[in-house]
PDB file of N, CA and C in Angstrom:
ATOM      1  N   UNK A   1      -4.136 -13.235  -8.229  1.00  0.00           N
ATOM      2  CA  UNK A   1      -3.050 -13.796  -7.447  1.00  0.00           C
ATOM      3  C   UNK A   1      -2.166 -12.712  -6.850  1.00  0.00           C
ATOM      4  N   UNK A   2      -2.304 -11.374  -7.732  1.00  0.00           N
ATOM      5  CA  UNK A   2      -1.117 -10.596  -7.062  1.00  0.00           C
ATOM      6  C   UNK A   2      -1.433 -10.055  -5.913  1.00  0.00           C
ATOM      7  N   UNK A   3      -2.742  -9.834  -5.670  1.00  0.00           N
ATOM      8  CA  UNK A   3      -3.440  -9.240  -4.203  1.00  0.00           C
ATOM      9  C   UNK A   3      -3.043 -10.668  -3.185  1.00  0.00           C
ATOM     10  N   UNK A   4      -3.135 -11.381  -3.386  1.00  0.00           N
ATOM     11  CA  UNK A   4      -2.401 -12.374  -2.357  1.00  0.00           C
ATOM     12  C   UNK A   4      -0.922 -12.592  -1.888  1.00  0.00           C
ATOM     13  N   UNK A   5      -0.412 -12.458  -3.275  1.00  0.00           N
ATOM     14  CA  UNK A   5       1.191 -12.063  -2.643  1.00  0.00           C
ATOM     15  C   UNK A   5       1.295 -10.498  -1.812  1.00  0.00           C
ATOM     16  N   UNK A   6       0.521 -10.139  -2.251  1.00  0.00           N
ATOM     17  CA  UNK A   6       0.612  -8.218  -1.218  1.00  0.00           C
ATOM     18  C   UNK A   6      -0.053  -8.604  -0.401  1.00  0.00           C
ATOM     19  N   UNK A   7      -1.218  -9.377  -0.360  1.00  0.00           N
ATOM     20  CA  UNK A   7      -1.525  -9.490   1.537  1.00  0.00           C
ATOM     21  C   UNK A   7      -0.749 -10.324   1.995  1.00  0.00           C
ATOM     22  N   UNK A   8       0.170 -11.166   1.536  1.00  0.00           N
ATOM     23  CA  UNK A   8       0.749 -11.902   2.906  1.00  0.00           C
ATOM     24  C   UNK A   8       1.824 -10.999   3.202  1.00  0.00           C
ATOM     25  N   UNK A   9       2.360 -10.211   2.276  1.00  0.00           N
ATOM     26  CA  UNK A   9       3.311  -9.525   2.413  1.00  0.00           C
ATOM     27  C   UNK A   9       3.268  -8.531   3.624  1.00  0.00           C
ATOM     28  N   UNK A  10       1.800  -8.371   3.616  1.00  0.00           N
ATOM     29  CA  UNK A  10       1.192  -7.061   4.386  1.00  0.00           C
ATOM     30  C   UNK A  10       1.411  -6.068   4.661  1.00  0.00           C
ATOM     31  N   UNK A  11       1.484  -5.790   3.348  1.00  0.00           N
ATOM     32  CA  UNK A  11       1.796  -4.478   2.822  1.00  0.00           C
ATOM     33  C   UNK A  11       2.764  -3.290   3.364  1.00  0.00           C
ATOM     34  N   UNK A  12       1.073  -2.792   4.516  1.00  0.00           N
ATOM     35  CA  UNK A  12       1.514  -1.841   5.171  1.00  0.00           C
ATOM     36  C   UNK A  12       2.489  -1.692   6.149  1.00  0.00           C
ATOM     37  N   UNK A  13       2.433  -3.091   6.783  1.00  0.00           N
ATOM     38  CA  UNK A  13       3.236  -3.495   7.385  1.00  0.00           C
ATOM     39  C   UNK A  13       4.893  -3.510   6.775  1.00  0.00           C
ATOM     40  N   UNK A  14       4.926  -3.731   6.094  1.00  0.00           N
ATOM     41  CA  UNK A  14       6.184  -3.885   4.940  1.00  0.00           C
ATOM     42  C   UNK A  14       7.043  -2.451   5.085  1.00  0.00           C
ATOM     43  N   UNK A  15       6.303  -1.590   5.066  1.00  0.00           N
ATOM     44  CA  UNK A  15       6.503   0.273   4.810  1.00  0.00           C
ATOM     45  C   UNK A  15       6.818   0.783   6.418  1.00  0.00           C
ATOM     46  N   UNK A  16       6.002   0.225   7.310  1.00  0.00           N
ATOM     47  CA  UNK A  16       6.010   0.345   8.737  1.00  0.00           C
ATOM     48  C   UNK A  16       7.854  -0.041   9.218  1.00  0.00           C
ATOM     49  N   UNK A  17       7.658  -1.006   8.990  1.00  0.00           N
ATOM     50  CA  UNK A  17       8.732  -1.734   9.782  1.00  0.00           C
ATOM     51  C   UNK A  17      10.098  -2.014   8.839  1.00  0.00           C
ATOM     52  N   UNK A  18       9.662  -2.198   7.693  1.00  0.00           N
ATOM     53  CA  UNK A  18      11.219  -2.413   7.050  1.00  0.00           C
ATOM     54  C   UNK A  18      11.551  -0.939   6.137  1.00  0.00           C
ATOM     55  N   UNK A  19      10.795  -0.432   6.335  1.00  0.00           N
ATOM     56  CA  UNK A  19      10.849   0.812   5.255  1.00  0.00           C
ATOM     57  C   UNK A  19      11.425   0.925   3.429  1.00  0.00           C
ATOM     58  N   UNK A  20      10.986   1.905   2.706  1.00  0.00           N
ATOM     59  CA  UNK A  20      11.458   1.369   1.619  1.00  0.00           C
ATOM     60  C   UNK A  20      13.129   0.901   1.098  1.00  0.00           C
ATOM     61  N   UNK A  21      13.635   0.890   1.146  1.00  0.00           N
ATOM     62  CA  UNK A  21      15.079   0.984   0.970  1.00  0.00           C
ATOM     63  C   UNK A  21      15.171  -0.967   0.792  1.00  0.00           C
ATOM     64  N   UNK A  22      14.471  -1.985   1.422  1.00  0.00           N
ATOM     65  CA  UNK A  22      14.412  -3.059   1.979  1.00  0.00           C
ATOM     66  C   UNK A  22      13.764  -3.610   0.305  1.00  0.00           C
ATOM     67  N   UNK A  23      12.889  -2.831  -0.066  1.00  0.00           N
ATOM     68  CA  UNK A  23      11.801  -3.420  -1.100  1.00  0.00           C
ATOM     69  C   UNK A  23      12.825  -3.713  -2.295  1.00  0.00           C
ATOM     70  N   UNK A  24      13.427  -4.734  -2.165  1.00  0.00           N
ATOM     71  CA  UNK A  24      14.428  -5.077  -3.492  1.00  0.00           C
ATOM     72  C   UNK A  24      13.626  -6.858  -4.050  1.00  0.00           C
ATOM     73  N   UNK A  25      14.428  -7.101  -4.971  1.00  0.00           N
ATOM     74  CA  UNK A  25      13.041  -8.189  -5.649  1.00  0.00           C
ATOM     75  C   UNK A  25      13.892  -9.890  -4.449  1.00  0.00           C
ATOM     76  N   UNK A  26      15.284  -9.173  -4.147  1.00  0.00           N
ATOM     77  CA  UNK A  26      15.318 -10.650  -3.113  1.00  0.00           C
ATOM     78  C   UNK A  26      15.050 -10.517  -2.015  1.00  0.00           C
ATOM     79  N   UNK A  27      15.110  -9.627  -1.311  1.00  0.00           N
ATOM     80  CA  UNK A  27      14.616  -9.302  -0.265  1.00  0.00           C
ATOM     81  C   UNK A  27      12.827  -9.905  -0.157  1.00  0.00           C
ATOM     82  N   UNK A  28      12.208  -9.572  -1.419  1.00  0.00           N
ATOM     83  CA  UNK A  28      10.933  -9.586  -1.065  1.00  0.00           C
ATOM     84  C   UNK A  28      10.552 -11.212  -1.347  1.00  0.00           C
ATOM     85  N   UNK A  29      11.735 -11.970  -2.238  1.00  0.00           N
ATOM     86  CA  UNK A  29      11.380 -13.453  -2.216  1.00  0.00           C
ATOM     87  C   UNK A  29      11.481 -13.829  -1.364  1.00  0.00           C
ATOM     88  N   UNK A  30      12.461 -13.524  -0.785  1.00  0.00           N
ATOM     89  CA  UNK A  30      12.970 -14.494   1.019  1.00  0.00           C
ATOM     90  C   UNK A  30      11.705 -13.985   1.963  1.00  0.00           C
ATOM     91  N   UNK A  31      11.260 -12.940   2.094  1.00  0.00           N
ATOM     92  CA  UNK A  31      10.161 -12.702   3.151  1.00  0.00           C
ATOM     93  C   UNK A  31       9.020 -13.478   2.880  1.00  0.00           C
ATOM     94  N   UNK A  32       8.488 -13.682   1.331  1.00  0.00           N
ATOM     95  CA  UNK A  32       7.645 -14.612   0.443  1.00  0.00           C
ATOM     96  C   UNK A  32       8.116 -16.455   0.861  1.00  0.00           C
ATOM     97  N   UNK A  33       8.829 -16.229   0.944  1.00  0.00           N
ATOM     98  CA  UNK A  33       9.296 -17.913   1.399  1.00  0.00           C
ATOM     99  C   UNK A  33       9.717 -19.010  -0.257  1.00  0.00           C
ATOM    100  N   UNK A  34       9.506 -17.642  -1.311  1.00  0.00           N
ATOM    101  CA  UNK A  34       9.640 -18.175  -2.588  1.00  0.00           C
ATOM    102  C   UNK A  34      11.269 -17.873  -3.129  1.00  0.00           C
ATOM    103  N   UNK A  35      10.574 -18.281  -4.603  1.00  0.00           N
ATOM    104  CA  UNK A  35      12.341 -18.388  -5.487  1.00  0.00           C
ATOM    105  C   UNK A  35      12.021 -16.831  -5.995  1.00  0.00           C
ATOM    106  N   UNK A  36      13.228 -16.183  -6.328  1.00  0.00           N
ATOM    107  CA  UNK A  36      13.048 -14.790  -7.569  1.00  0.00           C
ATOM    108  C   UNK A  36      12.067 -15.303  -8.689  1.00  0.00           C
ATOM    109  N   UNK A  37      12.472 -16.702  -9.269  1.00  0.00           N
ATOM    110  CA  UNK A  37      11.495 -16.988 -10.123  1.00  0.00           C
ATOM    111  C   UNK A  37      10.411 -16.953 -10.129  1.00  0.00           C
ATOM    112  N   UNK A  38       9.406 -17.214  -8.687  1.00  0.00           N
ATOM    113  CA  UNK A  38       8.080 -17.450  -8.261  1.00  0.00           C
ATOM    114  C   UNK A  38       7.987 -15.943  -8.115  1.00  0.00           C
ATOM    115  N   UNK A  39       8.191 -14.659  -7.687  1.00  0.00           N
ATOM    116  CA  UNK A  39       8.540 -13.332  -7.372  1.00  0.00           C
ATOM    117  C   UNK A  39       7.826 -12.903  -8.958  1.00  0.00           C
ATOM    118  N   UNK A  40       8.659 -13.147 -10.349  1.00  0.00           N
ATOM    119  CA  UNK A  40       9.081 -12.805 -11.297  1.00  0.00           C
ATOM    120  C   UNK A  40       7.590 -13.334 -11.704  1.00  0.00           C
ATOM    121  N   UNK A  41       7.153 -14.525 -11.721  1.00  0.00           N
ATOM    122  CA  UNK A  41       6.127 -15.306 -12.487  1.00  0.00           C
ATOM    123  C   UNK A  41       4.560 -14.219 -11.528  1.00  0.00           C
ATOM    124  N   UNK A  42       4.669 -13.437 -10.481  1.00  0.00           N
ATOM    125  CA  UNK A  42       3.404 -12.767 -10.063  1.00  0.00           C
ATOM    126  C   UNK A  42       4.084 -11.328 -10.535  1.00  0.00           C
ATOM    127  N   UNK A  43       4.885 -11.137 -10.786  1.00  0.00           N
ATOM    128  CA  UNK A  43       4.934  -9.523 -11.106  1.00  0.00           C
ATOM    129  C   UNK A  43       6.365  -9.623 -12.145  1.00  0.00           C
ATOM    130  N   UNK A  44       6.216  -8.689 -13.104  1.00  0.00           N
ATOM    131  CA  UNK A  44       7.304  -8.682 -14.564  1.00  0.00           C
ATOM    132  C   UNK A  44       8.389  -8.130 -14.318  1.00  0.00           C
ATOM    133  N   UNK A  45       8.431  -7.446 -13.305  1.00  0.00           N
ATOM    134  CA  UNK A  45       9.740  -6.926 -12.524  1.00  0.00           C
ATOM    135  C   UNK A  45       9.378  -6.020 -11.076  1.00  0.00           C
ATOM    136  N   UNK A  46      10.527  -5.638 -10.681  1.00  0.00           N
ATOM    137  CA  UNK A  46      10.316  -4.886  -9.345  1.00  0.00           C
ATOM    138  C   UNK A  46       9.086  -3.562 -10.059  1.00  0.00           C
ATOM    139  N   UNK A  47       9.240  -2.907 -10.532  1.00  0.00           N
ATOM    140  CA  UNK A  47       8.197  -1.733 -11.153  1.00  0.00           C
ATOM    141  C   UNK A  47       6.752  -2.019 -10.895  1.00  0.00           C
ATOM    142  N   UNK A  48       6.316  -3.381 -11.607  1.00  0.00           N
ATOM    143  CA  UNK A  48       5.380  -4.280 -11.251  1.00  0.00           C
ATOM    144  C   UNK A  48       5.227  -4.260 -10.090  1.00  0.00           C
ATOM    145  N   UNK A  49       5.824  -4.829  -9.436  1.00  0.00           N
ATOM    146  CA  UNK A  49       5.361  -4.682  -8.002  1.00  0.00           C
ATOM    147  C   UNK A  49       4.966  -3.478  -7.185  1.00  0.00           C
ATOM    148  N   UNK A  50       6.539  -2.549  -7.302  1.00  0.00           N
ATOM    149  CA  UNK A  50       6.022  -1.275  -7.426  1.00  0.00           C
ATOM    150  C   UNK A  50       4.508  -0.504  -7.397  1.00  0.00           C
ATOM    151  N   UNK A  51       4.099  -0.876  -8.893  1.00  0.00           N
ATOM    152  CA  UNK A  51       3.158  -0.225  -8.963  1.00  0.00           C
ATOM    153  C   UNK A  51       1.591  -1.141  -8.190  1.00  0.00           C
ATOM    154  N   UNK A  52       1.550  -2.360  -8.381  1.00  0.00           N
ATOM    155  CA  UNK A  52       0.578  -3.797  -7.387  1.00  0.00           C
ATOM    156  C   UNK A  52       0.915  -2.588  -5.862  1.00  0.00           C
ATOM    157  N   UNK A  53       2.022  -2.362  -5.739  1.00  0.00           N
ATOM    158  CA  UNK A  53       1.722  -1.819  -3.914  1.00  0.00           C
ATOM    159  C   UNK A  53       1.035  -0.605  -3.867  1.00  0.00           C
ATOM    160  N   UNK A  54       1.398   0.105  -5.214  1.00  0.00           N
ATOM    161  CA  UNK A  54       0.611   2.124  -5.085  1.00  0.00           C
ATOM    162  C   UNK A  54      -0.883   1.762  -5.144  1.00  0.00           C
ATOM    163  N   UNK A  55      -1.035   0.496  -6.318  1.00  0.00           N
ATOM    164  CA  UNK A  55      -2.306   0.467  -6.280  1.00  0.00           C
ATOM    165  C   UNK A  55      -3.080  -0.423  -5.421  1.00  0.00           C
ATOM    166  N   UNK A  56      -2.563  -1.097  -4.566  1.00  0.00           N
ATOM    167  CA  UNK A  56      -2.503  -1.708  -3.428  1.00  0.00           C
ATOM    168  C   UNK A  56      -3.341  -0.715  -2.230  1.00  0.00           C
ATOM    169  N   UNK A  57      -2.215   0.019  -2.045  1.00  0.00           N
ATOM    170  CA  UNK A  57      -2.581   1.400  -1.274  1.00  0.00           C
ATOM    171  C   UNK A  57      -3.704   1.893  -1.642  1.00  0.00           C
ATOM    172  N   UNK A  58      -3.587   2.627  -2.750  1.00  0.00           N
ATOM    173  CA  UNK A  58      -4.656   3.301  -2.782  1.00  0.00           C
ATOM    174  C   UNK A  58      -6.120   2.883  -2.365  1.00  0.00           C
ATOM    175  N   UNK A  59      -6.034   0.960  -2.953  1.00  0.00           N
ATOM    176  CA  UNK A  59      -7.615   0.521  -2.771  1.00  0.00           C
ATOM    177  C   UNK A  59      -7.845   0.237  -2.014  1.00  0.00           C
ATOM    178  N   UNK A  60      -6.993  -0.530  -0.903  1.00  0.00           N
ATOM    179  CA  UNK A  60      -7.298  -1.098   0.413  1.00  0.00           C
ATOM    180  C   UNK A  60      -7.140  -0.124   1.453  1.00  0.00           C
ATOM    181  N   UNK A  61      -6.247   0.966   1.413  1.00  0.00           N
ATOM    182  CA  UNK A  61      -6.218   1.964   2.966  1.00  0.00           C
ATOM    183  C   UNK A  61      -6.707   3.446   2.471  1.00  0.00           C
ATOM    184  N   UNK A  62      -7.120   3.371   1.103  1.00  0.00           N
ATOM    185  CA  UNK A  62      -8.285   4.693   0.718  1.00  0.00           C
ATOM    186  C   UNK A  62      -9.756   4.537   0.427  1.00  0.00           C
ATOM    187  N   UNK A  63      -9.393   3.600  -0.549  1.00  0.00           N
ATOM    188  CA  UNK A  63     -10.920   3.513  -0.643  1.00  0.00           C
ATOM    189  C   UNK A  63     -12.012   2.440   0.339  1.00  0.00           C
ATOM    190  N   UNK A  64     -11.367   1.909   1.036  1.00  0.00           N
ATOM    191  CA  UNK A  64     -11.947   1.108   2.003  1.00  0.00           C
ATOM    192  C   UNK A  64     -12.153   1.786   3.373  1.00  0.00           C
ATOM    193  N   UNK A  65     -11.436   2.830   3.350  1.00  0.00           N
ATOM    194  CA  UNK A  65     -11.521   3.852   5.032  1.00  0.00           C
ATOM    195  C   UNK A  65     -13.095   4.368   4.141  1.00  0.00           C
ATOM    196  N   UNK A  66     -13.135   5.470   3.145  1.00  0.00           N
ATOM    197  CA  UNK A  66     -14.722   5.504   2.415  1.00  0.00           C
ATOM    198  C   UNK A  66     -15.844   4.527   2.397  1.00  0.00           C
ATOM    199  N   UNK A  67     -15.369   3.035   2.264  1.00  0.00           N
ATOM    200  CA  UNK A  67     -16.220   2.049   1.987  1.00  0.00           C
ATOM    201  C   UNK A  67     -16.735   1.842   3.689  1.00  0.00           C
ATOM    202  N   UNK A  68     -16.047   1.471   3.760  1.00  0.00           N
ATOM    203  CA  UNK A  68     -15.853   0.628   5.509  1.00  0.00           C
ATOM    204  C   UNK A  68     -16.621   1.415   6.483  1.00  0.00           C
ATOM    205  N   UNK A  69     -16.480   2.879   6.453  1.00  0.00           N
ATOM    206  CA  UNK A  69     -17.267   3.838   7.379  1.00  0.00           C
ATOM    207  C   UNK A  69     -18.181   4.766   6.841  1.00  0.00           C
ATOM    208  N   UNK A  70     -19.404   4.191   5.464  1.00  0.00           N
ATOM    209  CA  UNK A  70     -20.030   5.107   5.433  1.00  0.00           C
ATOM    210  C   UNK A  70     -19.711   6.366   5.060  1.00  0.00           C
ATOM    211  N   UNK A  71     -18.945   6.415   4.380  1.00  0.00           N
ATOM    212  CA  UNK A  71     -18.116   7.935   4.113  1.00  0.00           C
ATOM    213  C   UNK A  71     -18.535   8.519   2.871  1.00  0.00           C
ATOM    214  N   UNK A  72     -18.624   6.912   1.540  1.00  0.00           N
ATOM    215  CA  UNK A  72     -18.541   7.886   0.644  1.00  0.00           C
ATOM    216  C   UNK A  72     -19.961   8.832   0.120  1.00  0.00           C
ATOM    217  N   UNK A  73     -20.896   8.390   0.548  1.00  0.00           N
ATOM    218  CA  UNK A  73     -22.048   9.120   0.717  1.00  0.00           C
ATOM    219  C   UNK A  73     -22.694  10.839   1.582  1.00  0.00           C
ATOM    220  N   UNK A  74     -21.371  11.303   2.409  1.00  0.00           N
ATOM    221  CA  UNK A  74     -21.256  11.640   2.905  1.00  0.00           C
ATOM    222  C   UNK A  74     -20.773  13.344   2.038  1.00  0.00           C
ATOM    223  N   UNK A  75     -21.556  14.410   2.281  1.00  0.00           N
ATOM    224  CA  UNK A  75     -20.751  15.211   1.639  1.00  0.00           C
ATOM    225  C   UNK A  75     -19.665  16.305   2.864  1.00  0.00           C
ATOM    226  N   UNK A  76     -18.739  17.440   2.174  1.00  0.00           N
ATOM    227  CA  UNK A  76     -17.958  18.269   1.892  1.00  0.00           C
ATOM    228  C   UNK A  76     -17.485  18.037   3.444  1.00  0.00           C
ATOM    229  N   UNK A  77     -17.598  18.959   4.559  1.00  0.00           N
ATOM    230  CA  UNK A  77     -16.844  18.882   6.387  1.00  0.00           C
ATOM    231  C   UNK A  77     -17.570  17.514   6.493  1.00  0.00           C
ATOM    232  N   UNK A  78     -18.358  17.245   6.548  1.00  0.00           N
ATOM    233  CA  UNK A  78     -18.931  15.731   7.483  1.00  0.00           C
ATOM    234  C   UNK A  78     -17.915  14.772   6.630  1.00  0.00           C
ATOM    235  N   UNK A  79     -17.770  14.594   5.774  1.00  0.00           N
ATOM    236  CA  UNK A  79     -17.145  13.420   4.975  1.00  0.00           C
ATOM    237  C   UNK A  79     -15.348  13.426   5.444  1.00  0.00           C
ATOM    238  N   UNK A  80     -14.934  15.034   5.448  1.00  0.00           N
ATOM    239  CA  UNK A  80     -13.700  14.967   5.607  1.00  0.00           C
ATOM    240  C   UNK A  80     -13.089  14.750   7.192  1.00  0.00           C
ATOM    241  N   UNK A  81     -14.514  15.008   8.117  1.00  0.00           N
ATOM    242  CA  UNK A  81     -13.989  15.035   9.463  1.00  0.00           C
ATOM    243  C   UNK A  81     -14.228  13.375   9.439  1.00  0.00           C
ATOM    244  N   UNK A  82     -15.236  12.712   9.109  1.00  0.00           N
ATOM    245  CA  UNK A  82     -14.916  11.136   9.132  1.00  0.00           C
ATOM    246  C   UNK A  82     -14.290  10.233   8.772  1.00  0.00           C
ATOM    247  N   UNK A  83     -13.213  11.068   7.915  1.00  0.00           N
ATOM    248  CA  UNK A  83     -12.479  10.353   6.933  1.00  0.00           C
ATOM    249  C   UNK A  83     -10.941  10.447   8.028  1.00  0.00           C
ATOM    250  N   UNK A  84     -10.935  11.419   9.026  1.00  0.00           N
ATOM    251  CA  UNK A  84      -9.581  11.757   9.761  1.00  0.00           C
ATOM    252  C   UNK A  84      -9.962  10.911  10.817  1.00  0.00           C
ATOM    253  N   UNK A  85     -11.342  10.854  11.650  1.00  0.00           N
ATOM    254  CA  UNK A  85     -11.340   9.938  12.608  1.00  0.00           C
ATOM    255  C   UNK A  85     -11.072   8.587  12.036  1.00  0.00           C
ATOM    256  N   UNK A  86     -12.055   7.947  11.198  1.00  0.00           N
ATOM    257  CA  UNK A  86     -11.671   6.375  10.768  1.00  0.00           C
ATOM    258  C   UNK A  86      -9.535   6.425  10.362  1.00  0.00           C
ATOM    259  N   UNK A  87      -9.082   7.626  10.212  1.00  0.00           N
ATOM    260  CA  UNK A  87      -7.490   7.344  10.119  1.00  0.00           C
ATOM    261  C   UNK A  87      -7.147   7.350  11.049  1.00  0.00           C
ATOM    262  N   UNK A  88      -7.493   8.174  12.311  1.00  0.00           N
ATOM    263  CA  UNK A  88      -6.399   8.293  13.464  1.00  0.00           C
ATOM    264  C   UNK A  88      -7.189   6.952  14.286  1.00  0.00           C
ATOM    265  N   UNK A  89      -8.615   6.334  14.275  1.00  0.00           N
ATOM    266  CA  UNK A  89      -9.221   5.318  15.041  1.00  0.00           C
ATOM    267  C   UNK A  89      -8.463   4.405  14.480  1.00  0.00           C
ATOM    268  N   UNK A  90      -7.387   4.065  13.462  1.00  0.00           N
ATOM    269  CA  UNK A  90      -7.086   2.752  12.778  1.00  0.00           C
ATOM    270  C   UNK A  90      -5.990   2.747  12.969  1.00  0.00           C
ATOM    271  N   UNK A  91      -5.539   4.120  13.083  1.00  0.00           N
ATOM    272  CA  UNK A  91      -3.341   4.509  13.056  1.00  0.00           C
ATOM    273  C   UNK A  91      -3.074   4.151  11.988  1.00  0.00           C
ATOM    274  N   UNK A  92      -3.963   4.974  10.993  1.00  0.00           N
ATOM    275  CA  UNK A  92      -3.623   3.897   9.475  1.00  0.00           C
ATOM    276  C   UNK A  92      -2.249   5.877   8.931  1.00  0.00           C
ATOM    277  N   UNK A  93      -2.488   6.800   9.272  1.00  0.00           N
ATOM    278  CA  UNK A  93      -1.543   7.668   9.335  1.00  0.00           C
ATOM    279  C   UNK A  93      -0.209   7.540   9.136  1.00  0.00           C
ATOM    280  N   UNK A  94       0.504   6.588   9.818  1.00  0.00           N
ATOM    281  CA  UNK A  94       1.831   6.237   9.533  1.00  0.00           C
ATOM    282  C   UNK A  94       1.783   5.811   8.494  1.00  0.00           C
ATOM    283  N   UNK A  95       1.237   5.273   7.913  1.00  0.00           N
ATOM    284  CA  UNK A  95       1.380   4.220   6.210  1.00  0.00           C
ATOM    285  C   UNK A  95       1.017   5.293   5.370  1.00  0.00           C
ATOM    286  N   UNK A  96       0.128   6.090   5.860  1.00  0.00           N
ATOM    287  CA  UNK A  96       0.210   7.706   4.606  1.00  0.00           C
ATOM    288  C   UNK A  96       1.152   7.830   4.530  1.00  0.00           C
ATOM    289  N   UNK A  97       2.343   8.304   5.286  1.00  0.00           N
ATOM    290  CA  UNK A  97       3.505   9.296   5.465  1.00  0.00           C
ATOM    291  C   UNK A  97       4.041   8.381   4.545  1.00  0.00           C
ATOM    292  N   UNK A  98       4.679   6.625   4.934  1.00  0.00           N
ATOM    293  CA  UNK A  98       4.918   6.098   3.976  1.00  0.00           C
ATOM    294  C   UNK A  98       5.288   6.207   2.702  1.00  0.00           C
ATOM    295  N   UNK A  99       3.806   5.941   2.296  1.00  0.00           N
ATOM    296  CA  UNK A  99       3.750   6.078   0.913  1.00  0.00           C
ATOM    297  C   UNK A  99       3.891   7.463   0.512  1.00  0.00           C
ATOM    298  N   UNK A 100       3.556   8.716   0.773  1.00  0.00           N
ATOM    299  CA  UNK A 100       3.744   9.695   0.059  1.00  0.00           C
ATOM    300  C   UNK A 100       5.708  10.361   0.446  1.00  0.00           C
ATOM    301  N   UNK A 101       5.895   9.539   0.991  1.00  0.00           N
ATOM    302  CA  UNK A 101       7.151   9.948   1.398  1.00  0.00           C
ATOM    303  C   UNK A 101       7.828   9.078   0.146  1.00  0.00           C
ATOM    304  N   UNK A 102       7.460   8.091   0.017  1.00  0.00           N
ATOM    305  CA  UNK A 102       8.070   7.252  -0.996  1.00  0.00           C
ATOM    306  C   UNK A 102       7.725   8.018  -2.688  1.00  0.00           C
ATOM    307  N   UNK A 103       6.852   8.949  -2.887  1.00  0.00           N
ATOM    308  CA  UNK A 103       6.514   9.446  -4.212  1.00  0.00           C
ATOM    309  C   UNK A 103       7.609   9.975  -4.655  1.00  0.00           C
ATOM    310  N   UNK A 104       8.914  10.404  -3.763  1.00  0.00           N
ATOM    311  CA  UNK A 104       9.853  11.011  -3.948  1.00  0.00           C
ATOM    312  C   UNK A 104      10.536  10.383  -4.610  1.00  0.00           C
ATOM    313  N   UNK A 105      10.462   8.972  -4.128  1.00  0.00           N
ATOM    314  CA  UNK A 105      11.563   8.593  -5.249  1.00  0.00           C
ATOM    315  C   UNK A 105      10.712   7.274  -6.001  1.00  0.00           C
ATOM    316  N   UNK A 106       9.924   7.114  -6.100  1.00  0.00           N
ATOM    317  CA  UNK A 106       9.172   6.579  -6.978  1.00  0.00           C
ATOM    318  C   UNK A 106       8.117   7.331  -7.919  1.00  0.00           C
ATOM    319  N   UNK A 107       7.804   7.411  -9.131  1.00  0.00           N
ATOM    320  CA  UNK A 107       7.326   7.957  -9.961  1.00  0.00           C
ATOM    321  C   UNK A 107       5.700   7.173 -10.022  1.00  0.00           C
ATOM    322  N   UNK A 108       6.179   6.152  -9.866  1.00  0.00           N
ATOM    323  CA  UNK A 108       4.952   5.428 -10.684  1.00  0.00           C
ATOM    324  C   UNK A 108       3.973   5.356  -8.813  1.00  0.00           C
ATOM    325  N   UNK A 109       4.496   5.142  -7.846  1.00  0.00           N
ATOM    326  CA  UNK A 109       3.801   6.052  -6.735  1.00  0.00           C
ATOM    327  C   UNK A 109       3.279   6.954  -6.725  1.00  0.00           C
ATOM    328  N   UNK A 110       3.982   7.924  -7.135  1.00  0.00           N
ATOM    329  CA  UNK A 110       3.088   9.057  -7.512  1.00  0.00           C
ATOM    330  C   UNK A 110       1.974   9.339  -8.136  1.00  0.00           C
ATOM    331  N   UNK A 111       1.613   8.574  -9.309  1.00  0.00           N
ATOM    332  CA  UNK A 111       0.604   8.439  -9.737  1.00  0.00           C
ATOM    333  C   UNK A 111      -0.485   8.474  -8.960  1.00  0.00           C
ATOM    334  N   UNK A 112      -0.526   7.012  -7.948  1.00  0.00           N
ATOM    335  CA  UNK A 112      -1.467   6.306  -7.193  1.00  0.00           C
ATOM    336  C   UNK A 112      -1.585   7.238  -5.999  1.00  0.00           C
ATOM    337  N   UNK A 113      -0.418   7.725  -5.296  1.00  0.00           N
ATOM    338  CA  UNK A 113      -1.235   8.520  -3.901  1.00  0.00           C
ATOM    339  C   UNK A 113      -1.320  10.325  -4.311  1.00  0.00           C
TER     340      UNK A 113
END
């Protein structure tokens, strides 16, 4: 269920346009169309969520740019030059900066990117 509350959320989109500062647990009910309670009952607190988005990230805009284009089979320059086109062919780049911009002040981010 929690990958469904992060895709409608859409994620990346989320980081794009409202940037982090926005990601508070009411903020993210009202965009959800839910109660804090319904918020609370998919994730145990904001941290939770928190961490549902690092690992969010990581699986859907890392390991799927690998999956998606043939990559991970791919070894050492060929793998890394296909791995920059499928980013700049997607503009998935801005949502890097994002998230690793966010490791700064998230810990448990850090982990994941």
């Amino acid at each position: 269920m929690r990958f469904r509350v992060l895709d409608c959320l859409n994620v990346k989109h989320l980081f794009s346009e409202e940037r982090r500062a926005k990601i508070e647990t009411d903020y993210l009910a009202k965009k959800l169309g839910i109660t804090k309670g319904s918020f609370y009952a998919q994730f145990s607190d904001r941290r939770g969520f928190v961490a549902s988005i690092a690992f969010y990230w990581a699986d859907s805009l890392t390991s799927t740019v690998l999956d998606k284009f043939s990559i991970a089979d791919k070894k050492g320059e060929e793998k890394l030059l296909l791995v920059l086109q499928a980013i700049k062919a997607h503009k998935l780049e801005k949502y890097d900066i994002e998230m690793r911009a966010w490791t700064l002040d998230e810990p448990l981010v850090a982990v994941q990117v």
